[in-house]
PDB file of N, CA and C in Angstrom:
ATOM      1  N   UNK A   1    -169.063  16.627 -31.294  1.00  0.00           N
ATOM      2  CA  UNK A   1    -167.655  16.387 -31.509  1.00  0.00           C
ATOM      3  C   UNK A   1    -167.488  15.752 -32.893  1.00  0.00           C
ATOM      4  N   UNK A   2    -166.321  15.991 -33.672  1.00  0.00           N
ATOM      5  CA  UNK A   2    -166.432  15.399 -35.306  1.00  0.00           C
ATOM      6  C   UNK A   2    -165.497  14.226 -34.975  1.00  0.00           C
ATOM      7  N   UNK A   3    -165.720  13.311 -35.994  1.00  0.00           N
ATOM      8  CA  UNK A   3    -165.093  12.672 -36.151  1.00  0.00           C
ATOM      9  C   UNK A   3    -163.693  12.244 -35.231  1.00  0.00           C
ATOM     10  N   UNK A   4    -162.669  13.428 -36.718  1.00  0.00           N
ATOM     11  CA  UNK A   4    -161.532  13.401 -35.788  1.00  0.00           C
ATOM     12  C   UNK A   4    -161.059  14.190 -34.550  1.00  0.00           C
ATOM     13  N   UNK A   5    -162.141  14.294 -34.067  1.00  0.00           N
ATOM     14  CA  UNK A   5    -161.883  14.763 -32.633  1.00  0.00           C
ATOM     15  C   UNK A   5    -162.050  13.426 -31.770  1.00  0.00           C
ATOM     16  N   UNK A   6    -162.979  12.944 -31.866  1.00  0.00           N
ATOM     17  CA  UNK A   6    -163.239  11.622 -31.119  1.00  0.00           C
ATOM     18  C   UNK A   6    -162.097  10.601 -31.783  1.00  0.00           C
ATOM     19  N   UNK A   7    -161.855  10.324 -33.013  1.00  0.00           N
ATOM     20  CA  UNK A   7    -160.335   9.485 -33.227  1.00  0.00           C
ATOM     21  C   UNK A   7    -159.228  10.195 -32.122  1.00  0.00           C
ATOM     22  N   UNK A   8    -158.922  11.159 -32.028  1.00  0.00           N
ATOM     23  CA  UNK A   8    -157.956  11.699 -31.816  1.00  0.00           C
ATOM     24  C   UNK A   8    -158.200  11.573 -29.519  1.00  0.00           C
ATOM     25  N   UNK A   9    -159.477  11.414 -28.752  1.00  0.00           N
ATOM     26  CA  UNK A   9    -159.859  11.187 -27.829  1.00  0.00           C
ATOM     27  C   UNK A   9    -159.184   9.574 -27.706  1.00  0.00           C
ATOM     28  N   UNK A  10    -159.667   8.415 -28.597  1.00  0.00           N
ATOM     29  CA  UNK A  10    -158.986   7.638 -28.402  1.00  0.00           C
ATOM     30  C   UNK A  10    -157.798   7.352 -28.524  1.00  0.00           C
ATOM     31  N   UNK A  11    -157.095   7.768 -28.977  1.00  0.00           N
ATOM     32  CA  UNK A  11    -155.761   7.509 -29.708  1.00  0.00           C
ATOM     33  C   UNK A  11    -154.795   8.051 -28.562  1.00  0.00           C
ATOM     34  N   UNK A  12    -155.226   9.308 -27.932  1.00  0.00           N
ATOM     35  CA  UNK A  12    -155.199  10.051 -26.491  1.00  0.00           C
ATOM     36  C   UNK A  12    -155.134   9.119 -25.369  1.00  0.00           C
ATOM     37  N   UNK A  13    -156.115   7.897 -25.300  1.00  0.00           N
ATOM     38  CA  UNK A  13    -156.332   7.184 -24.140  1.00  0.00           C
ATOM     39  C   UNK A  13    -155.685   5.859 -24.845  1.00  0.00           C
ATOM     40  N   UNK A  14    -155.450   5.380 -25.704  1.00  0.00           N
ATOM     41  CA  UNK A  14    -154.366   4.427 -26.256  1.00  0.00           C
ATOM     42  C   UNK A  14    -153.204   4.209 -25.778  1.00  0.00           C
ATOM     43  N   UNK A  15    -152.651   5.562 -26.428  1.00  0.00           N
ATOM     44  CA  UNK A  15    -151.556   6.015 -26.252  1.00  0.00           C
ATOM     45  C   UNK A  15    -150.843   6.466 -24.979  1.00  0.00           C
ATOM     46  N   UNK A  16    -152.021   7.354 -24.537  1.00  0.00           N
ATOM     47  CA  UNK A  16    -151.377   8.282 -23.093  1.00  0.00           C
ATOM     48  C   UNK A  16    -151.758   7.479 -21.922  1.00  0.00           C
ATOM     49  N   UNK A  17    -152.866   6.633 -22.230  1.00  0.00           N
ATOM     50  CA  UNK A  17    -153.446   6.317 -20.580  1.00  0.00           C
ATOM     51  C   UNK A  17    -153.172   4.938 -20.631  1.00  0.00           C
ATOM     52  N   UNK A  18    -153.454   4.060 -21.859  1.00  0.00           N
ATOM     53  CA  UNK A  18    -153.444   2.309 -21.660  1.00  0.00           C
ATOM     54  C   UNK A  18    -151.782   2.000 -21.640  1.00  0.00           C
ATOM     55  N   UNK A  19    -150.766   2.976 -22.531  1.00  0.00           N
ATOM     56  CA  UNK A  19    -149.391   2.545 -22.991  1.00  0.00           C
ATOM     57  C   UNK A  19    -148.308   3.237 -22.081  1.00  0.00           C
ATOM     58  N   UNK A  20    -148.908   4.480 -21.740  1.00  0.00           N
ATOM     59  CA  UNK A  20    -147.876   4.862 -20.547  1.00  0.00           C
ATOM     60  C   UNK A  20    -148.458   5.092 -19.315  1.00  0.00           C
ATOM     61  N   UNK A  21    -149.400   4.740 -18.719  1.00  0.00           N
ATOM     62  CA  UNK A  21    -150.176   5.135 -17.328  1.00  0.00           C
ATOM     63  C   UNK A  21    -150.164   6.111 -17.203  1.00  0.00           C
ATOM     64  N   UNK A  22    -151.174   7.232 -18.034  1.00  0.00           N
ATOM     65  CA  UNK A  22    -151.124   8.847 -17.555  1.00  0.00           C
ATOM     66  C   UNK A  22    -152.629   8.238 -16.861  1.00  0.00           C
ATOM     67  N   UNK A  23    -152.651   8.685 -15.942  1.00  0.00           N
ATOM     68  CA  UNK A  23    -153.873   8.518 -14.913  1.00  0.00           C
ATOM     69  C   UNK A  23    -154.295  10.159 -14.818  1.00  0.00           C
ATOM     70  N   UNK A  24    -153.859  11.128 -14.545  1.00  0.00           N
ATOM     71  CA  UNK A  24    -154.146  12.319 -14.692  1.00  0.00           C
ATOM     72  C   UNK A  24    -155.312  12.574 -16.106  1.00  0.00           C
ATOM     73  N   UNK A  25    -154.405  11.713 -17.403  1.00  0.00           N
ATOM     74  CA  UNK A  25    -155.193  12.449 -18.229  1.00  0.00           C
ATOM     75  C   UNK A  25    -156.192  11.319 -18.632  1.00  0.00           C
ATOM     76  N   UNK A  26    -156.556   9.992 -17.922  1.00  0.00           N
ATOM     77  CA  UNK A  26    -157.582   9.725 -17.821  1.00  0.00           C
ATOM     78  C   UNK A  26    -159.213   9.819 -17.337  1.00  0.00           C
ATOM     79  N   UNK A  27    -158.605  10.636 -15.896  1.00  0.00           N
ATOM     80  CA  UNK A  27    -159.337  11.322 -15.020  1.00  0.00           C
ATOM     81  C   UNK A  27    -160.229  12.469 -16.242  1.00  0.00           C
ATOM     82  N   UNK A  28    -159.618  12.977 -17.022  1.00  0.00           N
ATOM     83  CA  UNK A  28    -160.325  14.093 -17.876  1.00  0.00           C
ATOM     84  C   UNK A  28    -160.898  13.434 -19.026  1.00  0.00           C
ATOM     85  N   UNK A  29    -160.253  12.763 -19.664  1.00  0.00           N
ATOM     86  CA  UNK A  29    -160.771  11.495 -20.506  1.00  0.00           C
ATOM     87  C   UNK A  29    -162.433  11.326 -20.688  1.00  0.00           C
ATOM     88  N   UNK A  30    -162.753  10.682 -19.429  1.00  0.00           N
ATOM     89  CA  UNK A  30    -163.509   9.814 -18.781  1.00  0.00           C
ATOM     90  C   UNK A  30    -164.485  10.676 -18.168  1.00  0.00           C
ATOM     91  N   UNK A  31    -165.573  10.511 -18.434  1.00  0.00           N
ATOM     92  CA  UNK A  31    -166.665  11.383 -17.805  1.00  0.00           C
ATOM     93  C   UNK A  31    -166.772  10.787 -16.348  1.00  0.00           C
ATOM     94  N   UNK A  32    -167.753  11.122 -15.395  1.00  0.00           N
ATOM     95  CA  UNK A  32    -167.338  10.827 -13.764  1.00  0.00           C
ATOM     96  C   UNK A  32    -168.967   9.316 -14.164  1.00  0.00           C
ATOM     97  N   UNK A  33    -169.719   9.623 -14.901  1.00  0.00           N
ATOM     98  CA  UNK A  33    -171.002   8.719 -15.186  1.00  0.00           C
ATOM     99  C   UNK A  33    -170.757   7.587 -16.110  1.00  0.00           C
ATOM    100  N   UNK A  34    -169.176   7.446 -16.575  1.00  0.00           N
ATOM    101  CA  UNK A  34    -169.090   6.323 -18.030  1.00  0.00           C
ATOM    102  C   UNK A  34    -169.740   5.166 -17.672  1.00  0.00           C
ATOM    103  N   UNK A  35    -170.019   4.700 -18.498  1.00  0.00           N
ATOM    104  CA  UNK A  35    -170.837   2.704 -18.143  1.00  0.00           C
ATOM    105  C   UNK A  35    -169.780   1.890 -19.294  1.00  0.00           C
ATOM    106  N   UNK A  36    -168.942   1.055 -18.490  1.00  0.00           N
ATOM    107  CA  UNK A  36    -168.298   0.159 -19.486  1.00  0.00           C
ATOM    108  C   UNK A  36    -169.506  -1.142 -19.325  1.00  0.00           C
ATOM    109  N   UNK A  37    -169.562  -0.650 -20.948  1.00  0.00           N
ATOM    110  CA  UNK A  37    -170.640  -2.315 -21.228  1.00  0.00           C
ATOM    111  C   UNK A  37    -169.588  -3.778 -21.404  1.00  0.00           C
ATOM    112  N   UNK A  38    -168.643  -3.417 -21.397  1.00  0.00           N
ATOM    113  CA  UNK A  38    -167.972  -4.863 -21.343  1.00  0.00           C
ATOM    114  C   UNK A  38    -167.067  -4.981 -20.171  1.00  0.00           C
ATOM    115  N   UNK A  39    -167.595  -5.107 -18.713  1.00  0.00           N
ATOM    116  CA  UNK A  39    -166.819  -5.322 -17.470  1.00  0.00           C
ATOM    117  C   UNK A  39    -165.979  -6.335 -17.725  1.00  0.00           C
ATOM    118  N   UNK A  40    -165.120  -6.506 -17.209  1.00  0.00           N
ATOM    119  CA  UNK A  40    -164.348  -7.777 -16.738  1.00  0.00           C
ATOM    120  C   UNK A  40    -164.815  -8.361 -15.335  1.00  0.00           C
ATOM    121  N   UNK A  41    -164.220  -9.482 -14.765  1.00  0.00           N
ATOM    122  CA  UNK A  41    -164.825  -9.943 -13.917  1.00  0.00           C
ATOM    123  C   UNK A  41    -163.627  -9.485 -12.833  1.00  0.00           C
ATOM    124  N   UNK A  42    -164.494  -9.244 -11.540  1.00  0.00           N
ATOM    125  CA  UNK A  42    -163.898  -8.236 -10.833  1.00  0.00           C
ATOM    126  C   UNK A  42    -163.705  -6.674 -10.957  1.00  0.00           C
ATOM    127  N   UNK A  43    -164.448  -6.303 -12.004  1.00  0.00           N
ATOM    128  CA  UNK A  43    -164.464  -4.938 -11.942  1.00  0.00           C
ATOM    129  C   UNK A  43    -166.059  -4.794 -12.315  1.00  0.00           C
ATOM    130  N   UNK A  44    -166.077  -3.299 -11.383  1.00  0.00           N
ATOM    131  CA  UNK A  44    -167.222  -2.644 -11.367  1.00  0.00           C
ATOM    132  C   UNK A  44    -167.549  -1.918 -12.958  1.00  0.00           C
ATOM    133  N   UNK A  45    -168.932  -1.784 -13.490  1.00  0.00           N
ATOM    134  CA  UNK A  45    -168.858  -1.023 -14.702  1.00  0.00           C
ATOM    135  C   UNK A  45    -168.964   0.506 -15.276  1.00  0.00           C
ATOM    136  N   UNK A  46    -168.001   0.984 -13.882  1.00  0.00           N
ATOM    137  CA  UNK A  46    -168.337   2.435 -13.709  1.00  0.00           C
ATOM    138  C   UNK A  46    -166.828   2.826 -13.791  1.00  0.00           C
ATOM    139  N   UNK A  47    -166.680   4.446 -13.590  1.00  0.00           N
ATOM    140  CA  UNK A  47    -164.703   4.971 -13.928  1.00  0.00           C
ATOM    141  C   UNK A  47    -164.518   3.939 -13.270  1.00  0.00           C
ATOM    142  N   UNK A  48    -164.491   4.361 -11.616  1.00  0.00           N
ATOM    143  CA  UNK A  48    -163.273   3.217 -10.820  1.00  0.00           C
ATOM    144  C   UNK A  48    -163.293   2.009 -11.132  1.00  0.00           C
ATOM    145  N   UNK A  49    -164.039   1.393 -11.888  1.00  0.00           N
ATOM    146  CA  UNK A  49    -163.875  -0.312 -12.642  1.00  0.00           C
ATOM    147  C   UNK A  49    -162.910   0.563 -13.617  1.00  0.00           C
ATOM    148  N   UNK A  50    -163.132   1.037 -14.728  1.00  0.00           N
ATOM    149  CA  UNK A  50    -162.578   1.105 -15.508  1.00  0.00           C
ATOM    150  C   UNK A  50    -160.921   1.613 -14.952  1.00  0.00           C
ATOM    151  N   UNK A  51    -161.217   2.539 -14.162  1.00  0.00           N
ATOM    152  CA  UNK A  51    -159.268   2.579 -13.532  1.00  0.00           C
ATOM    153  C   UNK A  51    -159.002   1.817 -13.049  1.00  0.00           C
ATOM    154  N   UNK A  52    -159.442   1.605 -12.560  1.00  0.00           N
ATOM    155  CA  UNK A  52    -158.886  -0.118 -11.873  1.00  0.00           C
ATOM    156  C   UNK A  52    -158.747  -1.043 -12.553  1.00  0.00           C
ATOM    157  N   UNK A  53    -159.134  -1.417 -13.882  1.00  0.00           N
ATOM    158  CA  UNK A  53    -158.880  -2.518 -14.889  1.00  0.00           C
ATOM    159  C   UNK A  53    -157.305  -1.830 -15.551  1.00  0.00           C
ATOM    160  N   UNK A  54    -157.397  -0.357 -16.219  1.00  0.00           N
ATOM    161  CA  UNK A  54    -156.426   0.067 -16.449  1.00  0.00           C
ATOM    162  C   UNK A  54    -155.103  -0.184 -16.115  1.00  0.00           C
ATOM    163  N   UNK A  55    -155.516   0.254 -14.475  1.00  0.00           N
ATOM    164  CA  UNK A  55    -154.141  -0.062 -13.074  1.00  0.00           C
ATOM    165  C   UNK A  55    -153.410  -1.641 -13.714  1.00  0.00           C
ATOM    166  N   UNK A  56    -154.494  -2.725 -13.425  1.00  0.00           N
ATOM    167  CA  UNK A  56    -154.523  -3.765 -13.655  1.00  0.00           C
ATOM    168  C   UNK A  56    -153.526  -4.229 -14.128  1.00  0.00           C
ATOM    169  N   UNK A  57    -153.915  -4.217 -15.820  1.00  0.00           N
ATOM    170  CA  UNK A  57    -153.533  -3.845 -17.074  1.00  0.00           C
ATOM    171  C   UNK A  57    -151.858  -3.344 -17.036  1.00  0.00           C
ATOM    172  N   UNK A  58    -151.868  -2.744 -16.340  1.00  0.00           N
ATOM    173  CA  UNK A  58    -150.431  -1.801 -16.648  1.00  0.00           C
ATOM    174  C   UNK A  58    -149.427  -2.888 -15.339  1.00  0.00           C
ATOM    175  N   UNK A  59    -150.199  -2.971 -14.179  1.00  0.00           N
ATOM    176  CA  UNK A  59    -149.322  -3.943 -13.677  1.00  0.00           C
ATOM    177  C   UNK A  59    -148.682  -5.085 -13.986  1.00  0.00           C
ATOM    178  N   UNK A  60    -149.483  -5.318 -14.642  1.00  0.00           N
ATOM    179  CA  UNK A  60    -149.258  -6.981 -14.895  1.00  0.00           C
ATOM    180  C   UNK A  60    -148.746  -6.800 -16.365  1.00  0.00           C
ATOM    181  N   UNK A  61    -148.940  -5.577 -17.298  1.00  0.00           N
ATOM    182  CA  UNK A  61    -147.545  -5.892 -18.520  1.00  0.00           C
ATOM    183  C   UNK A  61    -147.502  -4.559 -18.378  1.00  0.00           C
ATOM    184  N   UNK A  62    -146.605  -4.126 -17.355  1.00  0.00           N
ATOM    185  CA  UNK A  62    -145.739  -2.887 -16.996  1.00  0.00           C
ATOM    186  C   UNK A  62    -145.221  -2.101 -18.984  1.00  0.00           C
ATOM    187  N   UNK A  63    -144.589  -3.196 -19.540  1.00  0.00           N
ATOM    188  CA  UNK A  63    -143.980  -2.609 -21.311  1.00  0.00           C
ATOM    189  C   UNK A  63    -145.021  -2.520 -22.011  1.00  0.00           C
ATOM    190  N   UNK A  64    -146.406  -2.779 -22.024  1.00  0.00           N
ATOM    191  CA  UNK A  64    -147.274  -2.967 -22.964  1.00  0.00           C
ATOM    192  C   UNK A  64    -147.498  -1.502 -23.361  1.00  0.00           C
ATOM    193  N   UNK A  65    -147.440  -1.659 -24.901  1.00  0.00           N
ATOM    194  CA  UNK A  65    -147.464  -0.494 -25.926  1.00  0.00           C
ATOM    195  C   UNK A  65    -148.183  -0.723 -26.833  1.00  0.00           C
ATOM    196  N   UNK A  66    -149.450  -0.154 -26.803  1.00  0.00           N
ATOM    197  CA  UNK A  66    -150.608  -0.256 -28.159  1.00  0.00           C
ATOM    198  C   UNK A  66    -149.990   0.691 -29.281  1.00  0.00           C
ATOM    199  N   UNK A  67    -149.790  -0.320 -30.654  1.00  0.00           N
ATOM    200  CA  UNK A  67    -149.983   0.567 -31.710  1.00  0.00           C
ATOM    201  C   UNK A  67    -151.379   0.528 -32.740  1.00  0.00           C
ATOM    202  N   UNK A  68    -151.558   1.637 -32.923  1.00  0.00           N
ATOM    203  CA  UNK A  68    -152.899   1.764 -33.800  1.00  0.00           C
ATOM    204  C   UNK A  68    -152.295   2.193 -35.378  1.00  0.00           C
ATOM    205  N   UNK A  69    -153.043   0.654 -35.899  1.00  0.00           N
ATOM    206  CA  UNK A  69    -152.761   1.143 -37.348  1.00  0.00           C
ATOM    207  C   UNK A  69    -153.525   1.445 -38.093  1.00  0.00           C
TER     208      UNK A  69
END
């Protein structure tokens, strides 16, 4: 994958999955084997940690909008 393909993967999950809860297009995102090396506490370091931190995340600041500059 080049470069801006992988910029453009995150910016995808920034944008689409952390700022508006697309859960659909995280599911594709996200390989089914990811390892988040930086868990939080209470989450597992596998997808469902990572959706579940997401979920989290979006509950608790429902408006939160990442901009990337």
């Amino acid at each position: 994958m080049s470069s801006e393909a992988e910029k453009a993967v995150v910016r995808s999950n920034t944008e689409a999955v952390q700022s508006q809860g697309d859960f659909d297009l995280f599911e594709a995102l996200f390989a089914d084997d990811v390892l988040d090396h930086t868990p939080q506490p209470n989450m597992t370091p596998d997808k469902p940690g990572v959706r579940g931190l997401y979920k989290a995340m979006r509950e608790a600041f429902p408006d939160f909008h990442a901009v990337i500059h």
